[in-house]
Protein backbone atom coordinates (compact mmCIF):
# COMPACT_ATOMS: atom_id res chain seq x y z
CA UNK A 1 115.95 116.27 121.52
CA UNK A 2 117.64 117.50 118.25
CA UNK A 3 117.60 115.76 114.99
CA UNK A 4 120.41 114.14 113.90
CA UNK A 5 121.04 116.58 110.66
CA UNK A 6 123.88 116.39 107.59
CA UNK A 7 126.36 119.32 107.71
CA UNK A 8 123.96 121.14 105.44
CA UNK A 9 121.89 121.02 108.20
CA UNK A 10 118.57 120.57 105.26
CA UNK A 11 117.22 117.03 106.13
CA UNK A 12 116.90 114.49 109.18
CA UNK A 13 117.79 111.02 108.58
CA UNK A 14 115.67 108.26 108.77
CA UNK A 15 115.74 104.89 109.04
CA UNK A 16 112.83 103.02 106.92
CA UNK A 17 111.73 100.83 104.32
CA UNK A 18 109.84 101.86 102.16
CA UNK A 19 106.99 99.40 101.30
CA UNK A 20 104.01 98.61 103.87
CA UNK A 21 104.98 95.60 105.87
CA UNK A 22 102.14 93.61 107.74
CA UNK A 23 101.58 95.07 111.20
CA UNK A 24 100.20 93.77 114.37
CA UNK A 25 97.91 96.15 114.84
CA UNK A 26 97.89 98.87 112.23
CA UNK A 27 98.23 102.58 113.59
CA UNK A 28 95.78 102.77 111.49
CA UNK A 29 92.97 104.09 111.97
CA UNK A 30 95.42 107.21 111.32
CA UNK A 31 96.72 106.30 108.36
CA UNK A 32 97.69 103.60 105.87
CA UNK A 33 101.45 103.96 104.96
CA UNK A 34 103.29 102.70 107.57
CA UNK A 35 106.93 103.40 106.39
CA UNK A 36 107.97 106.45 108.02
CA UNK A 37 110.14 110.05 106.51
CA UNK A 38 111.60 112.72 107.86
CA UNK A 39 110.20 116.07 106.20
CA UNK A 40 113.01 118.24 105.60
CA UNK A 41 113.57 121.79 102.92
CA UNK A 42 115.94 121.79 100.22
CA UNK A 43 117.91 124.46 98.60
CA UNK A 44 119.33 123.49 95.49
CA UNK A 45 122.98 124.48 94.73
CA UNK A 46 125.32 124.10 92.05
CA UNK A 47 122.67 125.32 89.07
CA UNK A 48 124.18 127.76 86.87
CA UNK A 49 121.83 131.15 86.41
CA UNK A 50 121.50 130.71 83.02
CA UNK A 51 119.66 127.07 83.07
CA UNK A 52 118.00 128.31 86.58
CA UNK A 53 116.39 131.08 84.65
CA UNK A 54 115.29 128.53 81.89
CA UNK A 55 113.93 125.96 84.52
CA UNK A 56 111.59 128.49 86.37
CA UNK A 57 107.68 127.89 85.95
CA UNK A 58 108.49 124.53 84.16
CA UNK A 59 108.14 120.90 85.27
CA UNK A 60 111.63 120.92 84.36
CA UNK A 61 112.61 122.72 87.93
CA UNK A 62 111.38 119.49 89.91
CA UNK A 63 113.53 117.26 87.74
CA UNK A 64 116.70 118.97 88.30
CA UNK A 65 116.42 119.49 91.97
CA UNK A 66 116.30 115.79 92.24
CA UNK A 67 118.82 115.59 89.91
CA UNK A 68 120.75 117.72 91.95
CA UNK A 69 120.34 116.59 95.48
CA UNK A 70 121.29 112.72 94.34
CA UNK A 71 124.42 114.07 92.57
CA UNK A 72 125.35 115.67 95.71
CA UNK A 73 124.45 112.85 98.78
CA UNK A 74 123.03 109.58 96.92
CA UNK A 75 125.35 106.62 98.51
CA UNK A 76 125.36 103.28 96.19
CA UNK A 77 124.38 100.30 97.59
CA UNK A 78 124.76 97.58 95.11
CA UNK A 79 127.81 99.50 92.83
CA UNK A 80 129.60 102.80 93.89
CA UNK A 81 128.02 105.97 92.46
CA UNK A 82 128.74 106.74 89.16
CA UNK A 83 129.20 110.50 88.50
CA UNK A 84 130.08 110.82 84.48
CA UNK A 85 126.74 108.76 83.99
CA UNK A 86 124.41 110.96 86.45
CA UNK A 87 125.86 113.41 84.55
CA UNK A 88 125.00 111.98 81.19
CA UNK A 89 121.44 111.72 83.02
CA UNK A 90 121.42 115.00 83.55
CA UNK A 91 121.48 115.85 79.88
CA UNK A 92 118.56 113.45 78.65
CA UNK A 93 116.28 114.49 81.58
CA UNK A 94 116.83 118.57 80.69
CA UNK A 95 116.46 117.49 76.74
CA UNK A 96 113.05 115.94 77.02
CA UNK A 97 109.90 118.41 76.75
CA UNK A 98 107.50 117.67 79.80
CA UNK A 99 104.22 118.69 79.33
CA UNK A 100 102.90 118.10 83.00
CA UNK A 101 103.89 117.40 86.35
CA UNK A 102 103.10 113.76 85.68
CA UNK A 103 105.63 113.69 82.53
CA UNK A 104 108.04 115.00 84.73
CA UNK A 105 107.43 112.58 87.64
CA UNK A 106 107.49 109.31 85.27
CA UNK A 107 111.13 110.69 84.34
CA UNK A 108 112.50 110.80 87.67
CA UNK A 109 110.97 107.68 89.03
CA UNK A 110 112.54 106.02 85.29
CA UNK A 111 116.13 107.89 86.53
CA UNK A 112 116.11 106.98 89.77
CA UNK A 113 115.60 103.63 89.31
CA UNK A 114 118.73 103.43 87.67
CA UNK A 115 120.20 104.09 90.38
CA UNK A 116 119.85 100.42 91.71
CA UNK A 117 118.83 101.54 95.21
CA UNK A 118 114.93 100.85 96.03
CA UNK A 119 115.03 103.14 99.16
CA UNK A 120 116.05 106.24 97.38
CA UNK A 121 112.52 107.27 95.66
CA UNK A 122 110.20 109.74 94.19
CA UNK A 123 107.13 110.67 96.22
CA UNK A 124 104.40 112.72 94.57
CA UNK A 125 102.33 115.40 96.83
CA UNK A 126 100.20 113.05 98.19
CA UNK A 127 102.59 110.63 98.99
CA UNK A 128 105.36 113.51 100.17
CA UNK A 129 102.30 114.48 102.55
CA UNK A 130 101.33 111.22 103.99
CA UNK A 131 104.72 109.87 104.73
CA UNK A 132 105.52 113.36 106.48
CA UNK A 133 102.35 113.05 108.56
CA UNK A 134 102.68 109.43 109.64
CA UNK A 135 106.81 110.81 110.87
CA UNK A 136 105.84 113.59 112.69
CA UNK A 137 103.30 111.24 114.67
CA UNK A 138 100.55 113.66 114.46
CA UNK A 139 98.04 112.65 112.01
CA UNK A 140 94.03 114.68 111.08
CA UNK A 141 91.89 111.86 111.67
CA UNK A 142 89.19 110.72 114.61
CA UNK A 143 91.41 108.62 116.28
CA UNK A 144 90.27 104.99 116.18
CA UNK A 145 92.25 101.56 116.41
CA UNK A 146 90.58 99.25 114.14
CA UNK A 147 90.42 95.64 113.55
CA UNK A 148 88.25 93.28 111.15
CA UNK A 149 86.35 90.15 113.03
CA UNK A 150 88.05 86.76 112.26
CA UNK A 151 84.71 85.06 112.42
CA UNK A 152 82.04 88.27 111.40
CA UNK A 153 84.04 90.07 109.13
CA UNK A 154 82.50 93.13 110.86
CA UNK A 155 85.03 96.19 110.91
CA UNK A 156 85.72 96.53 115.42
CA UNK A 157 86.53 99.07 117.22
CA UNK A 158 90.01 98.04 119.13
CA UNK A 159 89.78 101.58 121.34
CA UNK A 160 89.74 105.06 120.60
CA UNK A 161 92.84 106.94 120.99
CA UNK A 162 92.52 109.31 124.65
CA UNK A 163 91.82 113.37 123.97
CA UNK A 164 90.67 112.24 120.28
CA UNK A 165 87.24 113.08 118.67
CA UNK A 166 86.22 109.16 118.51
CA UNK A 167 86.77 109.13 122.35
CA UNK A 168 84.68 112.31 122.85
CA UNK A 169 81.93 111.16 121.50
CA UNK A 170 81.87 107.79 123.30
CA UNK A 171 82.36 105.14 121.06
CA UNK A 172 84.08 102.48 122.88
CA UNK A 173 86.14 99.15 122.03
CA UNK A 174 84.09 96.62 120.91
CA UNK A 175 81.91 99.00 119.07
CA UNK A 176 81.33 97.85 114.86
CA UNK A 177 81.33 100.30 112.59
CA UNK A 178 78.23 99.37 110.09
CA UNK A 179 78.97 102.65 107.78
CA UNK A 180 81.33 105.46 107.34
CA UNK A 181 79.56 108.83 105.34
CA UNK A 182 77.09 105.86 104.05
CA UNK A 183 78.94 103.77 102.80
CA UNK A 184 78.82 99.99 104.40
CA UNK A 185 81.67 98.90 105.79
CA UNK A 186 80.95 95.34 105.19
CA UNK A 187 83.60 94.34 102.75
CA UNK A 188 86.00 96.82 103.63
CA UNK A 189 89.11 95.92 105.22
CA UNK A 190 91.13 98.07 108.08
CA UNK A 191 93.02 100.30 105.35
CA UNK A 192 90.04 101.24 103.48
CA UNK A 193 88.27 102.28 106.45
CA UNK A 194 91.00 104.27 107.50
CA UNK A 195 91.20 105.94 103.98
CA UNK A 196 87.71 107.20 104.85
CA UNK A 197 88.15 108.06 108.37
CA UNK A 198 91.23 110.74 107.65
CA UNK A 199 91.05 114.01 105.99
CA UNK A 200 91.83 117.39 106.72
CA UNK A 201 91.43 118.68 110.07
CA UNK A 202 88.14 120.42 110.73
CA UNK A 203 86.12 118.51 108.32
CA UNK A 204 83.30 115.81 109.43
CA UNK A 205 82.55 112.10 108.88
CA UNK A 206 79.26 110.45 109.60
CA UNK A 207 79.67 106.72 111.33
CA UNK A 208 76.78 104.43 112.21
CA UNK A 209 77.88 101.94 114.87
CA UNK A 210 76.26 98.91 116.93
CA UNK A 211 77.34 98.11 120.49
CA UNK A 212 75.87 95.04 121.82
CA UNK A 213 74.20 96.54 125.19
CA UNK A 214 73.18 99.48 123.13
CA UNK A 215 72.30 99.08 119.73
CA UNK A 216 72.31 100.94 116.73
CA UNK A 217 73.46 104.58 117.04
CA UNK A 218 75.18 107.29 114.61
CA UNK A 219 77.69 110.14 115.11
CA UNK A 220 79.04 112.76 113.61
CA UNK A 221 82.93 113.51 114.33
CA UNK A 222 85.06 116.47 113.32
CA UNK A 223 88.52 115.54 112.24
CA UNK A 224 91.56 116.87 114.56
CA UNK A 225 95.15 116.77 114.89
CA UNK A 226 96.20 113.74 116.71
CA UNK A 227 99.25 112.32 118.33
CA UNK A 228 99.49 109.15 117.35
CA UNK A 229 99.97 106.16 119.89
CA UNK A 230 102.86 104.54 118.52
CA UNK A 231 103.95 102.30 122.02
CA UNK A 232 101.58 100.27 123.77
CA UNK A 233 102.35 98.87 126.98
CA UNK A 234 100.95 96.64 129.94
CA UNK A 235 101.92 95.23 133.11
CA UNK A 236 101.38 91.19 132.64
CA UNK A 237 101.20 88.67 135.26
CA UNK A 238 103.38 85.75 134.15
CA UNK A 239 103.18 82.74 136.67
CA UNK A 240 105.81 84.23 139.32
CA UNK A 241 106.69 87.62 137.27
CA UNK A 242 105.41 91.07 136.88
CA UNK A 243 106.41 91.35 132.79
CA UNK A 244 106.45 94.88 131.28
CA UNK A 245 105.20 94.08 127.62
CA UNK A 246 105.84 96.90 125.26
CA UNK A 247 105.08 97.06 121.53
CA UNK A 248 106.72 99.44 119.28
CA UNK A 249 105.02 100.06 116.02
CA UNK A 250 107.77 102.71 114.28
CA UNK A 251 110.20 105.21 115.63
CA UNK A 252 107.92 108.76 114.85
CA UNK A 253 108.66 111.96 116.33
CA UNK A 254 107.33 110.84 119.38
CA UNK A 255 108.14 107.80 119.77
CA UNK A 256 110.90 108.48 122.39
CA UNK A 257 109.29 110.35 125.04
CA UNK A 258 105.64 107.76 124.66
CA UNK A 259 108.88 105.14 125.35
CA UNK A 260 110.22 106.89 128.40
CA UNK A 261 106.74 107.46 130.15
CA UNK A 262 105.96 103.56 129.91
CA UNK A 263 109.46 102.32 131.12
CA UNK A 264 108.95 104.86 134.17
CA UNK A 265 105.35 103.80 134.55
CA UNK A 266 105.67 100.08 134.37
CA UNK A 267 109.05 100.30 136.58
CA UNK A 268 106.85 102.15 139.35
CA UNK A 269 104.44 98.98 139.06
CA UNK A 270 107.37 96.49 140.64
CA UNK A 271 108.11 94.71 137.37
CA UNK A 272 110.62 91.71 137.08
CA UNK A 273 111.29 92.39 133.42
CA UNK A 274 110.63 93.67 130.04
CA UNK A 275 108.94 92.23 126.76
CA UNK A 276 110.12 95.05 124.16
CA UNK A 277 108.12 93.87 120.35
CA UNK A 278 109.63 95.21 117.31
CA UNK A 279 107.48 92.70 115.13
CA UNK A 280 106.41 93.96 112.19
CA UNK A 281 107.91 97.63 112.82
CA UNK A 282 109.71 99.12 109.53
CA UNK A 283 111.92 102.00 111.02
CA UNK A 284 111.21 105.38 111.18
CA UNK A 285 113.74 108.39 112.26
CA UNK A 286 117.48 107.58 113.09
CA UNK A 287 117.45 110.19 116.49
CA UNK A 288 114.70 108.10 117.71
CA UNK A 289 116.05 104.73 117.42
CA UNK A 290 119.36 106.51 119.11
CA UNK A 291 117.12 107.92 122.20
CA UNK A 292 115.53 104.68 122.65
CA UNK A 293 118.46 102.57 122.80
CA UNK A 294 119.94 105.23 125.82
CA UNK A 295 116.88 104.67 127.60
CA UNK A 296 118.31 100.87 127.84
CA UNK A 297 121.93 101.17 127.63
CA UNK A 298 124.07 102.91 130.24
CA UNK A 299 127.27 102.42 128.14
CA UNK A 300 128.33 101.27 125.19
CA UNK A 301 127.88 102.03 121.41
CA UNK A 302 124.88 102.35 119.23
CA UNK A 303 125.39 102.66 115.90
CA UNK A 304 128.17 103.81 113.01
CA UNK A 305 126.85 105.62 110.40
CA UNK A 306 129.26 106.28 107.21
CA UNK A 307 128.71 108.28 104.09
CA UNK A 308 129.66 108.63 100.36
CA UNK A 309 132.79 110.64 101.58
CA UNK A 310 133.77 108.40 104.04
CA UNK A 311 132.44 110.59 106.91
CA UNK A 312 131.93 108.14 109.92
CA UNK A 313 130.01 109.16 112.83
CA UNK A 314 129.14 106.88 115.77
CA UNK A 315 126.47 107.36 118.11
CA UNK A 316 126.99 105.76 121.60
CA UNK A 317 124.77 105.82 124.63
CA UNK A 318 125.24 108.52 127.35
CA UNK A 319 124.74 107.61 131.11
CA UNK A 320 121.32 108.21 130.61
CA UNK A 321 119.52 105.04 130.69
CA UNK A 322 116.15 104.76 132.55
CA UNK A 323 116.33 101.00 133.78
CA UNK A 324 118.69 98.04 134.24
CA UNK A 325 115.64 95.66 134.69
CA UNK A 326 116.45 92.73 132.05
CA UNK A 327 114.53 92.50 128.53
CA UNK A 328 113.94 90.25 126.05
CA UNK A 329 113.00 92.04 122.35
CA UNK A 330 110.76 90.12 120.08
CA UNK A 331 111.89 90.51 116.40
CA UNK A 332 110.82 88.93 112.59
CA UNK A 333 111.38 89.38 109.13
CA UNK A 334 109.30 92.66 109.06
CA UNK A 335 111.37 94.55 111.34
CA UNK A 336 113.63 96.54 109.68
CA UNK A 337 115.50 100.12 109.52
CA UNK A 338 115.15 101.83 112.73
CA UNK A 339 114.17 98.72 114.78
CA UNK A 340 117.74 96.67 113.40
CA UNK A 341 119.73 99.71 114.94
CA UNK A 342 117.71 99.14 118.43
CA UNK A 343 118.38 95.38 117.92
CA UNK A 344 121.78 95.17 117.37
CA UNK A 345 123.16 98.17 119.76
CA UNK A 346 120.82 95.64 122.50
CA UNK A 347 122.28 92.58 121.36
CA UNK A 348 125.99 93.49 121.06
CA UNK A 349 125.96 95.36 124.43
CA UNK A 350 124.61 92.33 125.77
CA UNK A 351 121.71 94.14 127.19
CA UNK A 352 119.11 92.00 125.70
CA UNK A 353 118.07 88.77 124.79
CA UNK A 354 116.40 88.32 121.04
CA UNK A 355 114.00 86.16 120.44
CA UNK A 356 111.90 84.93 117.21
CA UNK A 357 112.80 86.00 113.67
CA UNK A 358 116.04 87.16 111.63
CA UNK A 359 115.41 90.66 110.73
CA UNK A 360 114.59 91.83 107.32
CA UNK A 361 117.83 93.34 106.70
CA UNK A 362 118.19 97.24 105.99
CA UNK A 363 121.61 99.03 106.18
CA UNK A 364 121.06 102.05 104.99
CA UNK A 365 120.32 105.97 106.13
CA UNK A 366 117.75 107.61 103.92
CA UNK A 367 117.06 111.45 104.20
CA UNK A 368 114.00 112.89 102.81
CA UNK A 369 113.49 116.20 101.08
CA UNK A 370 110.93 118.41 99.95
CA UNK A 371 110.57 119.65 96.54
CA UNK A 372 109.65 123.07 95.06
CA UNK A 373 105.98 121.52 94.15
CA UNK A 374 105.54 119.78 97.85
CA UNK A 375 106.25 116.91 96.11
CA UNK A 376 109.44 115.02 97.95
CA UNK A 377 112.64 112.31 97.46
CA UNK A 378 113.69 110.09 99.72
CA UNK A 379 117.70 109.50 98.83
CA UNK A 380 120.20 106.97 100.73
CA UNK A 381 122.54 109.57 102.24
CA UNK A 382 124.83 106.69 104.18
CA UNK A 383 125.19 102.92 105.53
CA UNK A 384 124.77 102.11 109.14
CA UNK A 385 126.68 99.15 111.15
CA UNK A 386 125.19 98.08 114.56
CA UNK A 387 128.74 98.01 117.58
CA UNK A 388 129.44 94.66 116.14
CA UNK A 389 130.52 96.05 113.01
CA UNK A 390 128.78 93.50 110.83
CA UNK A 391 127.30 94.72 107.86
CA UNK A 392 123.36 93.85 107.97
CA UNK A 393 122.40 94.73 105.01
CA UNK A 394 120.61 91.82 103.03
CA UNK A 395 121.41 89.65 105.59
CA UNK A 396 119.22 90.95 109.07
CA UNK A 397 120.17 90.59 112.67
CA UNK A 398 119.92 86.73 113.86
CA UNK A 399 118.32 86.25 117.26
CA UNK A 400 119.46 84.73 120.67
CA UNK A 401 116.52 82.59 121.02
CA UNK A 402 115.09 81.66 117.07
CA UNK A 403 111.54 80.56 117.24
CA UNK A 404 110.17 81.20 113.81
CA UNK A 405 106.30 81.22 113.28
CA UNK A 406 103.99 78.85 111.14
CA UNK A 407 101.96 79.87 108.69
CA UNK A 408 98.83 79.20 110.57
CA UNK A 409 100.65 80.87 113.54
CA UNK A 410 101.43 84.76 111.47
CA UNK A 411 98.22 84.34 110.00
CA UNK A 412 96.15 84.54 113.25
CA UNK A 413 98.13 86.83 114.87
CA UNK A 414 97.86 89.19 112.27
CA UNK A 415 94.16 89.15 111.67
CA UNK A 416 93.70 89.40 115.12
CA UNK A 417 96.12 91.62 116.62
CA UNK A 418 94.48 91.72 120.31
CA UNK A 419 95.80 87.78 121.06
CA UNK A 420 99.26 89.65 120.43
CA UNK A 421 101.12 89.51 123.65
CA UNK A 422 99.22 86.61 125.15
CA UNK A 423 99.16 82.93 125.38
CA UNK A 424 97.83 82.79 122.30
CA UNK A 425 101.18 84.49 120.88
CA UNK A 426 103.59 81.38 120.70
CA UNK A 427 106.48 84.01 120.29
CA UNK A 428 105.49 85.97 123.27
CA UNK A 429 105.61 82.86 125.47
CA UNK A 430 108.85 81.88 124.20
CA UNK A 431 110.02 85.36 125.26
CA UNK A 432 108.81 84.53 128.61
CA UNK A 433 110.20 81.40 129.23
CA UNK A 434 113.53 83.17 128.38
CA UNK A 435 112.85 85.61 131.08
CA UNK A 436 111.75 83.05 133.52
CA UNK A 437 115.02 81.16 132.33
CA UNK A 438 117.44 84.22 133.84
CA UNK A 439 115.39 85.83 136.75
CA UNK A 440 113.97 82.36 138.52
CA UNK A 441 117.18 79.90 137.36
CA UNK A 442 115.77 77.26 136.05
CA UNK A 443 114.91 76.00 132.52
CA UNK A 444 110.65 76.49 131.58
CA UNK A 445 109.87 75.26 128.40
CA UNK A 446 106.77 76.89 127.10
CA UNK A 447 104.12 74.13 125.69
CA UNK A 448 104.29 75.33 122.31
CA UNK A 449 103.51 73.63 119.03
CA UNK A 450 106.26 73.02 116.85
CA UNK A 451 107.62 76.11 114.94
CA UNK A 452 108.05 76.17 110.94
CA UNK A 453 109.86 78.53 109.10
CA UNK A 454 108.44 81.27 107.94
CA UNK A 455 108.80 82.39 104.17
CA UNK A 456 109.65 86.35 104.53
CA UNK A 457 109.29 88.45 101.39
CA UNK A 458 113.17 89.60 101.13
């Protein structure tokens, strides 16, 4: 599966946003960040010797390579690109004296916001490293699924990832985690555990857990390179259906072929239909969102992607797809990026029914780069348009079936990510009704409470 790569062939494009959105059940346990890059080298080009000479060993060499890169692929979103004032930017960012890498990096995050565009950003080391990680869906961590109690607060063990160190040493779901290296979990939330949990790859954390029909015991893990279970999936039974329900949580590296092993699995288990959930997922790489949608689509286009040139290129599907079995996708404010090019190439090819949420509303390609220090930008290289054409950008992809959420409603649901997917989920049910609706012919309405709009942070 190659990456979809500029002509320069020096960075894969992705499709994310770049703040945390709320997640239904946080990969997590792996990592924090949840907005997902493509790691890519740069060469910078178009320097002339005598200032590349002068920027060597300085902080200086850092500002002009992003300088460089944006004057070469940055796309405007809310005004075209102006060239004369990068230029003039140019000039005040290589006049200033920077006496650290931090002096340097408060420059470029002042120029680039300029720029009007908060997708094309500076990322620091750390943050250059993270993002990459949480892309290639392989993270150094001890591979547990965590969620915090409703009622106890206590930090709970959803599962433990298969082939990971948690697994090896037993702990199961259900299990609390009372302290990580000593320190009590009892106020933490999920991400705070999970900043404790990762690290680099060999290295050891200390938990001490309770299970119920056990008690208190302790381990000690070693930290290892895991793949990271982006797709879960599980055969339901739905009154007079077999449902495949499938949640998404980003498009990594992986993403693709953990999608093709459940459609073939669930399809072998006599399912009636599909339940595919993009809630809450940001985006992640554009080749994987492409894959995905052949899996579905036998014909039929994908997505248009056009860049500061005017280059268009379209992606359409292949004769490739996997199943004709009929799906619903589940969609909300929070789904963005990668998940509106799945949408939309589903909707317009009349493949799939939407249901829940208009989508957050992201219609852009960024492509990520890394820097000379391993620190990295993240520039919008081009727009996307789903087959209808329509430009999504601000505005989201409406759904077939709109059942918006209460308050109460998201709130639960997010805290407690297991009743996801069940009749506790009044989205969910509304997706089944709608599959009940075209494989049984007749009209089920679900007994749901009545839905209120919910406020999404656009």
């Amino acid at each position: 599966m190659p990456p979809l790569t500029s002509p320069t062939n020096h960075q894969n494009e992705t499709m994310n946003h770049p703040r945390k959105f709320p997640t239904w059940l946080s990969t997590l346990a792996l990592n924090s960040a949840l907005a997902t890059v493509a790691t890519a080298s740069m060469m910078t080009t178009g320097i002339i010797p005598a200032v590349q000479a002068a920027l060597e060993e300085s902080p200086k060499t850092v500002v002009d390579e992003v300088w460089q890169i944006v004057n070469n692929e940055f796309v405007g979103i809310g005004a075209e690109f102006d060239p004369e004032d990068w230029q003039a930017t140019r000039q005040d960012l290589l006049a200033q004296n920077y006496s650290s890498s931090q002096d340097a990096y408060t420059a470029i995050r002042k120029a680039l916001k300029g720029l009007n565009d908060p997708y094309t950003r500076f990322l620091d080391p750390g943050e250059y490293a993270q993002l990459t990680n949480q892309t290639s869906g392989e993270l150094s961590g001890v591979g547990l699924q965590l969620t915090v109690d409703e009622e106890t607060s206590a930090l709970e063990v959803i599962r433990p990832i298969p082939d990971s160190p948690a697994a090896a040493a037993g702990i199961e779901a259900g299990d609390r985690i009372l302290r990580i290296n000593d320190r009590p979990t009892s106020l933490m939330d999920v991400e705070d555990a999970v900043k404790l949990l990762g690290g680099e790859e060999g290295s050891t954390v200390r938990l001490q857990l309770v299970r119920p029909s056990q008690g208190l015991y302790e381990v000690e893990l070693v930290r290892a390179q895991i793949e990271v279970p982006v797709l879960h999936y599980a055969l339901h039974e739905e009154s007079d259906l077999q449902i495949g329900y499938m949640r998404l949580d980003e498009f990594s590296s992986h993403a693709a072929e953990q999608m093709s092993t459940a459609i073939e699995e669930l399809e072998s288990q006599g399912i009636d239909g599909f339940v595919l959930d993009l809630r809450g997922n940001p985006g992640g790489l554009l080749f994987a969102s492409v894959d995905i949608a052949r899996m579905w689509l036998e014909t039929g286009d994908i997505v248009r992607t056009v860049d500061r040139r005017g280059g268009d290129r379209q992606y359409s599907a292949n004769r490739t797809s996997i199943t004709d079995s009929p799906l619903v996708v589940l969609i909300d404010g929070y789904s963005a990026s990668a998940s509106e090019i799945l949408a939309g190439a589903l909707k317009d090819n009349n493949r799939a029914t939407l249901v829940g949420s208009r989508t957050y509303g992201k219609g852009t390609v960024q492509s990520v780069h890394q820097l000379s220090d391993d620190s990295g930008l993240a520039v919008t290289i081009s727009r996307y348009f789903p087959p209808s054409g329509i430009n999504i950008n601000k505005h989201g992809i409406a759904p077939d079936v709109v059942y918006d959420l209460s308050r109460e409603q998201y709130r639960l649901l997010r805290t407690n990510p297991s009743l996801q997917g069940t009749d506790r989920d009044p989205q969910y049910q509304r997706a089944i009704a709608t599959l009940q609706e075209q494989l049984l012919g007749r009209v089920i309405v679900p007994a749901l409470p009545e839905p209120i709009t919910l406020n999404s942070d656009r």
